[in-house]
Protein backbone atom coordinates (compact mmCIF):
# COMPACT_ATOMS: atom_id res chain seq x y z
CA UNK A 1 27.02 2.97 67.04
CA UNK A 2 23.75 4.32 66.17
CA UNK A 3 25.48 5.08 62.54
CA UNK A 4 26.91 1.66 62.14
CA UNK A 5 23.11 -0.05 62.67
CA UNK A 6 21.94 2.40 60.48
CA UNK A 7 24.28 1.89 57.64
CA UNK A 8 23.50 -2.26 58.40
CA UNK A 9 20.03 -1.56 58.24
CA UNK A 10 20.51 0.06 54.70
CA UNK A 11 22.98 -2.64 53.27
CA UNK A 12 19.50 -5.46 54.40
CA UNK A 13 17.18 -3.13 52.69
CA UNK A 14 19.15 -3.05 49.48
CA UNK A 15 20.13 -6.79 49.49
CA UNK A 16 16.74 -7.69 49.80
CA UNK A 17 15.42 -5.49 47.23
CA UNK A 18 17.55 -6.48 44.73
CA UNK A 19 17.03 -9.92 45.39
CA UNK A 20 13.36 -9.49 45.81
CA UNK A 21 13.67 -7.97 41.70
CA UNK A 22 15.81 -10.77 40.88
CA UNK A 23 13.61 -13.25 42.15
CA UNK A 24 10.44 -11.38 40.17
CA UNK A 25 12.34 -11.06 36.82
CA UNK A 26 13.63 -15.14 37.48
CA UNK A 27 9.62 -16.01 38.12
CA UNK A 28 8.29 -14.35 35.30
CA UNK A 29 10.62 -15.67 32.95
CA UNK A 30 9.90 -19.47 34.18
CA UNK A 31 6.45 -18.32 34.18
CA UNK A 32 6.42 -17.16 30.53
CA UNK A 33 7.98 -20.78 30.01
CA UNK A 34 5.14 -22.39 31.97
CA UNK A 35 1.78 -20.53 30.46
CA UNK A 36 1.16 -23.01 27.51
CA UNK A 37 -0.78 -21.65 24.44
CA UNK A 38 -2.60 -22.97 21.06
CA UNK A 39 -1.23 -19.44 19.73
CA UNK A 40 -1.78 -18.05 16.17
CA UNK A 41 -0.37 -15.08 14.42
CA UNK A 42 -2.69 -13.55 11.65
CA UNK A 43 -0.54 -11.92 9.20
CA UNK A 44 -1.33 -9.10 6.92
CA UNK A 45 0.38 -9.90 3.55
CA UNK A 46 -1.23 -6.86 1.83
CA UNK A 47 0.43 -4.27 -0.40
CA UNK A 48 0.33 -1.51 1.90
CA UNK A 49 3.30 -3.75 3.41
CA UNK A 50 5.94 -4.21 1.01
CA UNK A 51 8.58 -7.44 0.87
CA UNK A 52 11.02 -5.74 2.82
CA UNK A 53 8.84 -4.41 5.38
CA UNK A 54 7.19 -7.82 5.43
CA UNK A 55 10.64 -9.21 6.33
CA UNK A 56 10.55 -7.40 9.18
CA UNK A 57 7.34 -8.86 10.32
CA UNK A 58 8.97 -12.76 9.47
CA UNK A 59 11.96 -11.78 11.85
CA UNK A 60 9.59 -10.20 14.69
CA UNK A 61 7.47 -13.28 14.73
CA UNK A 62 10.68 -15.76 15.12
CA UNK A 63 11.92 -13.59 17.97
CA UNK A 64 8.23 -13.62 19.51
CA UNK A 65 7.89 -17.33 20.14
CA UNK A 66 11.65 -17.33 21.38
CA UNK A 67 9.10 -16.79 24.52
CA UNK A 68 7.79 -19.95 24.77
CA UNK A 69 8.51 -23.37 25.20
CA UNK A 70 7.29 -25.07 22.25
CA UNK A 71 6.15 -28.55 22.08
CA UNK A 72 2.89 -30.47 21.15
CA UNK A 73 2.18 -30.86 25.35
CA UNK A 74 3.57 -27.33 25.78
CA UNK A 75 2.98 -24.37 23.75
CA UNK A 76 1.77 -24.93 19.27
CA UNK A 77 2.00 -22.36 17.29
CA UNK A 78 0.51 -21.47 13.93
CA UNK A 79 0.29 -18.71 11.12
CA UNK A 80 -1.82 -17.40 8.91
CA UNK A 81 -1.42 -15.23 6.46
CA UNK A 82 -4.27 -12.69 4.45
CA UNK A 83 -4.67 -10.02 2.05
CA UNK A 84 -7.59 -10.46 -0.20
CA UNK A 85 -7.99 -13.99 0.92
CA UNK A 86 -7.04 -15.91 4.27
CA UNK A 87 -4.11 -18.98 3.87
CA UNK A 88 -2.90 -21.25 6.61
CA UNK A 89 1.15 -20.70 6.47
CA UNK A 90 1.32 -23.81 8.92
CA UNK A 91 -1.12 -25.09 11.21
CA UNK A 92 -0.88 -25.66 15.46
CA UNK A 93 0.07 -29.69 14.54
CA UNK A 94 2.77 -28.73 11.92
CA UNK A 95 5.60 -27.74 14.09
CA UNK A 96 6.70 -29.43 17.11
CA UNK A 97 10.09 -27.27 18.35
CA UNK A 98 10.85 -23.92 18.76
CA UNK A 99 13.54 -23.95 16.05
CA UNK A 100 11.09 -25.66 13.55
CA UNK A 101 8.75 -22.74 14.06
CA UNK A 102 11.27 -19.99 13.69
CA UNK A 103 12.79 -21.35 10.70
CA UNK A 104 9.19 -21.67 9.15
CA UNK A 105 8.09 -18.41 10.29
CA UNK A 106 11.31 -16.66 8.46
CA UNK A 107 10.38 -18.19 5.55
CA UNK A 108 6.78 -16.86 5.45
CA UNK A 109 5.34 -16.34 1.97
CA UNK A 110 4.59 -12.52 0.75
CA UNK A 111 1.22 -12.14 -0.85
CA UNK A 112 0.46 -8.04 -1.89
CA UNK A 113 -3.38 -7.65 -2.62
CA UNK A 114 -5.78 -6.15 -0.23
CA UNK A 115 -6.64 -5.94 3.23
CA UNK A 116 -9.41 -8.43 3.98
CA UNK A 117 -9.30 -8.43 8.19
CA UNK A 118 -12.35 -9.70 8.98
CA UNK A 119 -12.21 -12.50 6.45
CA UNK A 120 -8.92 -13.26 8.53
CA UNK A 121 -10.05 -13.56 11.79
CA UNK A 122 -12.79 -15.55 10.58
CA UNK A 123 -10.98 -17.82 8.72
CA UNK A 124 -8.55 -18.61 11.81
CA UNK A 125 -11.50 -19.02 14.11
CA UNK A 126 -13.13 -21.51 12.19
CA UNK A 127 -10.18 -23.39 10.32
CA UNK A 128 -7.19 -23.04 12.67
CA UNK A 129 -8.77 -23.06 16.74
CA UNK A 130 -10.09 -27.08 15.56
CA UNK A 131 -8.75 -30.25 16.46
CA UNK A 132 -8.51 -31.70 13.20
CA UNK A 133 -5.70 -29.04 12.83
CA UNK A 134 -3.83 -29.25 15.90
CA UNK A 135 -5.69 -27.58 18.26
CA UNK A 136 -6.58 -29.05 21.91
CA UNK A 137 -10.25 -29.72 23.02
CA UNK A 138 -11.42 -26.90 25.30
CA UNK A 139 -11.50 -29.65 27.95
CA UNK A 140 -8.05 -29.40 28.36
CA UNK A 141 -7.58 -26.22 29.38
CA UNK A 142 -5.31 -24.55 26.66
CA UNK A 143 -6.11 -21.03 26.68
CA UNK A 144 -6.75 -19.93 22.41
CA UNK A 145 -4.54 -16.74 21.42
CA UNK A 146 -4.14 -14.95 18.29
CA UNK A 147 -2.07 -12.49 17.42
CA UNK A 148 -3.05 -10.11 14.77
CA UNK A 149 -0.87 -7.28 12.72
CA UNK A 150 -2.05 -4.87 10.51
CA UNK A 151 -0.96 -1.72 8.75
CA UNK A 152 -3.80 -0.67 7.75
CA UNK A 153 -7.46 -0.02 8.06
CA UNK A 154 -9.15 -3.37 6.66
CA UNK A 155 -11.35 -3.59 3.65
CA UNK A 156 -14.06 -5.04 5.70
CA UNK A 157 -15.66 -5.74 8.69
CA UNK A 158 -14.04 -6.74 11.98
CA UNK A 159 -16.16 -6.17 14.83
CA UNK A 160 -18.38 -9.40 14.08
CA UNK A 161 -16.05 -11.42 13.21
CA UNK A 162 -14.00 -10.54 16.39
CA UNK A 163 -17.04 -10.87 18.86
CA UNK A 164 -17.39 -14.79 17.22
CA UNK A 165 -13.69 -15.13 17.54
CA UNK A 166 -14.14 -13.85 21.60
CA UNK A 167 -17.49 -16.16 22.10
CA UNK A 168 -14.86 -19.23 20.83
CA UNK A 169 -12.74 -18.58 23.44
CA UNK A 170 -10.01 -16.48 21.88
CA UNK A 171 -7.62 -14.13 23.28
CA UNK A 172 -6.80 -11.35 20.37
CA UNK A 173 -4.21 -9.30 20.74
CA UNK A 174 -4.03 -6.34 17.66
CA UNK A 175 -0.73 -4.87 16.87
CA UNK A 176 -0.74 -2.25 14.51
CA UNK A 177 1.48 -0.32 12.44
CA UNK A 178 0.92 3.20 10.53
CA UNK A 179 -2.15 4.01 9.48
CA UNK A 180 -4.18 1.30 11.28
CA UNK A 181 -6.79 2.57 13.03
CA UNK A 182 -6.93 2.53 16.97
CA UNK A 183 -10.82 2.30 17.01
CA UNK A 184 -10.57 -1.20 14.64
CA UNK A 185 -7.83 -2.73 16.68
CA UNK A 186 -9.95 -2.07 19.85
CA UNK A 187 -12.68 -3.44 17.80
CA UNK A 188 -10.15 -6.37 17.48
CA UNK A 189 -9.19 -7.33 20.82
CA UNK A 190 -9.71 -8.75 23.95
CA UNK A 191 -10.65 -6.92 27.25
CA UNK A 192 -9.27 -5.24 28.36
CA UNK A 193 -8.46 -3.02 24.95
CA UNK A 194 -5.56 -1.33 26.51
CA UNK A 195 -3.62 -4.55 27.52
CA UNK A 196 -4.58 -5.77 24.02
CA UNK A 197 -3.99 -3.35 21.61
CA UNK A 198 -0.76 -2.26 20.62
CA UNK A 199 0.40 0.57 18.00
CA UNK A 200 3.87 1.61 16.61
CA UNK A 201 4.44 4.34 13.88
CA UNK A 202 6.30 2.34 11.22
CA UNK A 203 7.74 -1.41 11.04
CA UNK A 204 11.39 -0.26 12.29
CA UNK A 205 9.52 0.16 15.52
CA UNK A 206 7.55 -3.20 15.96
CA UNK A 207 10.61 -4.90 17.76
CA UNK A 208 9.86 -1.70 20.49
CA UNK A 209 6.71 -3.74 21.55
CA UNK A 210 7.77 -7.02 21.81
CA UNK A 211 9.29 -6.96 24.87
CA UNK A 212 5.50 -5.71 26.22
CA UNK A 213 3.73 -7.89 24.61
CA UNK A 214 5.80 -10.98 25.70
CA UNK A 215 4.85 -9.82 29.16
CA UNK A 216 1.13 -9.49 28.52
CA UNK A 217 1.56 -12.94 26.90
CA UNK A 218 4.01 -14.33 29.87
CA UNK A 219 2.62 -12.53 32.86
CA UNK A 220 1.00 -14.64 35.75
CA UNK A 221 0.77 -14.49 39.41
CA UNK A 222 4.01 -15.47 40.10
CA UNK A 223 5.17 -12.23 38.07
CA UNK A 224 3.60 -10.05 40.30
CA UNK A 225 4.94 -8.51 43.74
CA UNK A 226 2.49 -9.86 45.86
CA UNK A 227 2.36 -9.19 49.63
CA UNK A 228 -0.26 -8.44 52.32
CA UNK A 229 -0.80 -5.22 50.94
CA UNK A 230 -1.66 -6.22 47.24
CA UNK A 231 -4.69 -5.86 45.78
CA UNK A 232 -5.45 -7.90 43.05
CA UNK A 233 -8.03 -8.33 39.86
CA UNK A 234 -9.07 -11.87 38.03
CA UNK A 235 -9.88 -11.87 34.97
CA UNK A 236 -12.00 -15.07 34.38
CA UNK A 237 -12.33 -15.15 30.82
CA UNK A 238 -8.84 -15.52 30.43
CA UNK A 239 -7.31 -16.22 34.43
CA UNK A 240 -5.16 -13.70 34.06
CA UNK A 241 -4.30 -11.43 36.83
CA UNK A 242 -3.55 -7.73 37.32
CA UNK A 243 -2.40 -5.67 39.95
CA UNK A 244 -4.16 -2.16 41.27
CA UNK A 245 -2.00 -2.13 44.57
CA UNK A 246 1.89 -3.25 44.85
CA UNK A 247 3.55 -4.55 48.28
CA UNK A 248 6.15 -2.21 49.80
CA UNK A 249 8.99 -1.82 47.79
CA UNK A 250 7.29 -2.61 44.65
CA UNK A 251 5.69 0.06 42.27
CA UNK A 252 2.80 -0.45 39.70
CA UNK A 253 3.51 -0.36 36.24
CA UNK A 254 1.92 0.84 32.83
CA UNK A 255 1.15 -2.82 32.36
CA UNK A 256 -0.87 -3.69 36.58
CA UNK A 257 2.27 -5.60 36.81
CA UNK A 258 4.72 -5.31 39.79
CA UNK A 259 8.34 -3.86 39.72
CA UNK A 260 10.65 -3.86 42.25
CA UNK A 261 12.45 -0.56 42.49
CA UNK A 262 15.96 0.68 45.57
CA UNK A 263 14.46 3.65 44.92
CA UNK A 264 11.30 2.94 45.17
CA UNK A 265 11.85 1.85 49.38
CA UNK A 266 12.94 5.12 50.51
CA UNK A 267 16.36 4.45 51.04
């Protein structure tokens, strides 16, 4: 008898945590569709990069926005490109569907020349985060990200430019590849640097952080375990939330997000 509850007991305990992991996986990907964005990509077009590496970076960008639902009420997207000068490949009130933006962003132009960052960030602070080119007014709400990728340590300053780009509002993210230099990219990005700043050995491995930056990008509270026995940290700036204390059955992760886990229950 006493065997028969327990085994019952077990079967509830593992029904519920795999439902409790479905229903946190389900959640954070309607909240990735819900968290609406004027979101830029700065793209480094230098030499250092090559064509075919560069179609690499094309590729990762279309699968990228595959996060989010794209629309001019919903999510805009924009990209600009730099080496020894900043462009505008398309602007946040260019595209208007996710399947315009991916086919743009695979056809990205290849520049070669040098690696002006700072000029960059700069440039997309000033030219693309304004209404006249498709941006929202602050009023509304819209949180401002950029995405920036690098392979290499820029030719000049960042940490200015980066500070004006924060005191406007924006969100950087720095992804970089090779020889780019940890200490820039934190110079780079948001706080806090280690949910912002992201680093892969060579362009075969950028498609290895996309999955974890999607969930910096995506995560909200609904993402997160949450129970009587959470603790939980706001970020303001950017009302984002992260975990420092999970609800039984759910472990912390690398990213203060939590993960359901059987294991994890102490079955």
């Amino acid at each position: 008898m006493e065997l028969r509850l327990g085994f019952r007991i077990t079967l509830v305990l593992v029904i519920l945590a795999f439902t409790l992991s479905g229903e946190r996986v389900e959640a954070q990907r309607a909240g990735c569709k819900n968290v609406h964005y004027d979101l830029a990509f700065i793209l480094d077009t230098s030499s250092s990069v090559g064509k075919e590496n560069f179609e690499k970076i094309r590729q990762w960008v279309a699968n990228l926005v595959e996060s989010f639902d794209v629309a001019a009420d919903k999510t805009r997207v924009a990209v600009v490109r730099y080496s020894d000068r900043p462009t505008t490949e398309f602007n946040l009130g260019r595209h208007r569907t996710l399947e315009d933006v991916k086919r743009a962003a695979r056809n990205i132009r290849y520049l070669g020349g040098n690696t002006m960052t700072g000029d960059a960030i700069s440039y997309t602070t000033n030219n693309i985060f304004t209404e006249q080119n498709g941006a929202r007014p602050t009023a509304r709400g819209i949180q401002k990200v950029a995405i920036l990728l690098t392979d290499g340590r820029s030719q000049d300053y960042v940490l200015e430019p980066s500070k004006a780009a924060a005191k406007a509002g924006i969100r950087m993210f720095a992804v970089g590849i090779g020889e780019a230099l940890k200490e820039e990219l934190e110079e780079i990005a948001a706080e806090p640097k280690n949910a912002h700043v992201f680093h892969v050995t060579d362009f075969n491995a950028i498609d290895k952080i996309r999955g974890r930056l999607r969930r910096r990008l995506c995560e909200s509270k609904s993402a997160f375990g949450l129970g009587a026995n959470t603790s939980l940290t706001q970020n303001a700036t950017w009302n984002c939330c992260t975990c420092t204390l999970c609800y039984h059955g759910f472990y912390l992760t690398e990213y203060e997000a939590c993960e359901g886990d059987v294991a994890k229950i102490g079955l």
